[in-house]
Protein backbone atom coordinates (compact mmCIF):
# COMPACT_ATOMS: atom_id res chain seq x y z
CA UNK A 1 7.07 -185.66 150.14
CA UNK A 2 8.10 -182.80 152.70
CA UNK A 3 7.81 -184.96 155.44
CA UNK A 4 10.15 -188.44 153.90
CA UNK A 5 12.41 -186.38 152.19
CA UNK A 6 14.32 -183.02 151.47
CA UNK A 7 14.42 -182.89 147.41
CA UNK A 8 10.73 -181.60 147.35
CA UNK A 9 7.41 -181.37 148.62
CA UNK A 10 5.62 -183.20 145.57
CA UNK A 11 5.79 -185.66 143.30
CA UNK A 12 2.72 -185.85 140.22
CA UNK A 13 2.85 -189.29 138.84
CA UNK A 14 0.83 -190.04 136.31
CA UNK A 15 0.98 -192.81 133.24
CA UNK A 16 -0.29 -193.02 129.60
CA UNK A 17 -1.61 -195.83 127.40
CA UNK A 18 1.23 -194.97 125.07
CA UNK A 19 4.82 -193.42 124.42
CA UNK A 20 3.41 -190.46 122.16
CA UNK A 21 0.45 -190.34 124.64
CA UNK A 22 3.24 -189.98 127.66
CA UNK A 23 4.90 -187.27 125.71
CA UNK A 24 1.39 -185.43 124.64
CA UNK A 25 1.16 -184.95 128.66
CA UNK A 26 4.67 -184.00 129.16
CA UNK A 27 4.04 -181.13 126.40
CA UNK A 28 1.09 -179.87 127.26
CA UNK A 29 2.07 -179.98 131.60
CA UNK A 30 4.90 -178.05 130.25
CA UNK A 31 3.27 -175.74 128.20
CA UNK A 32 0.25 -174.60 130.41
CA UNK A 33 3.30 -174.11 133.35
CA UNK A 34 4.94 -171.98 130.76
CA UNK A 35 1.98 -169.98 130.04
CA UNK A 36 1.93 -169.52 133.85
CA UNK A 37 5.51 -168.13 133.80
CA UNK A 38 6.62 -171.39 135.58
CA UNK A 39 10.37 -172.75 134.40
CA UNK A 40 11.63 -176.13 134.56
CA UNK A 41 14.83 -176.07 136.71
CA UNK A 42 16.15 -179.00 134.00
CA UNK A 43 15.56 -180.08 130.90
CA UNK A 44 14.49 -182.90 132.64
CA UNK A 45 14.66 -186.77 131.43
CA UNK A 46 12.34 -187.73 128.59
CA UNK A 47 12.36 -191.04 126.76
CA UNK A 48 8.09 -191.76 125.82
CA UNK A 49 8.72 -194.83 129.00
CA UNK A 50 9.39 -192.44 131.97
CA UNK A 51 9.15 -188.66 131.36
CA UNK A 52 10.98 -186.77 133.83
CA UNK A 53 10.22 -182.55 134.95
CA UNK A 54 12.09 -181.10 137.87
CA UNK A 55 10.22 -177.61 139.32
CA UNK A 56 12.06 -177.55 142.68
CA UNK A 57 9.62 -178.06 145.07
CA UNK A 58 7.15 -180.33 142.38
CA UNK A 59 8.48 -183.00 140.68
CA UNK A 60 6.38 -185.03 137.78
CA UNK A 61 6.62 -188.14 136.94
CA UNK A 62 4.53 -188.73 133.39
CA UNK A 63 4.87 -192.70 133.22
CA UNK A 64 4.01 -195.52 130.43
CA UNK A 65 1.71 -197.58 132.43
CA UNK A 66 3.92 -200.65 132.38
CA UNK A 67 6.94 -198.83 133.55
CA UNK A 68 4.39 -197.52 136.32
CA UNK A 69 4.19 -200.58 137.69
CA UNK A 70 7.25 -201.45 137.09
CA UNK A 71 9.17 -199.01 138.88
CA UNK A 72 6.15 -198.23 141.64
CA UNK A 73 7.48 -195.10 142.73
CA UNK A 74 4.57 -195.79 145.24
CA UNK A 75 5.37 -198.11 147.22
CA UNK A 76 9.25 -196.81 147.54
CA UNK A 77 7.87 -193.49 148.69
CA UNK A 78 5.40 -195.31 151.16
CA UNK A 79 5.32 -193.11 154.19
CA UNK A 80 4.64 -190.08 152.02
CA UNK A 81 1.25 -189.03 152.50
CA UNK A 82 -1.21 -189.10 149.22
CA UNK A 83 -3.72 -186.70 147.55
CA UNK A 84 -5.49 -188.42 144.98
CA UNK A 85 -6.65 -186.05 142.29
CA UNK A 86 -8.99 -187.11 139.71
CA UNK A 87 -10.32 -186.00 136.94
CA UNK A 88 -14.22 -184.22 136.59
């Protein structure tokens, strides 16, 4: 994001199959950061559609997969580069 914009250098977006499955992800991102010390600058937004948590430079999007697609923070933030992470 560095390189499109000035708010941050990340964003994490990820989705769930559910609202209490969204939230289970926003808990436990924001516990293992707190076990690492690593504050929230917010409260951030959370509402089980579209989870919300501000760290400055990262920003995480935790998204129910039809307001994913809905929103496609993607394609808006086109000319950021990706990394593609995935789970092993």
């Amino acid at each position: 994001m560095r390189k499109v914009t000035n708010f941050c250098d990340y964003f994490v977006i990820c989705s769930g199959n559910s609202s209490t499955q969204v939230d289970a992800i926003t808990d436990f991102i924001e516990t293992k950061l707190n076990q690492e010390n690593i504050r929230p600058l917010s409260d951030g937004q959370k509402n089980g559609s579209w989870n919300l948590l501000d760290y400055g430079d990262v920003i995480i999007h935790i998204f129910f997969k039809e307001t994913r697609a809905y929103y496609n923070l993607e394609r808006l933030w086109i000319d950021a580069p990706r990394i593609s992470l995935s789970k092993n």
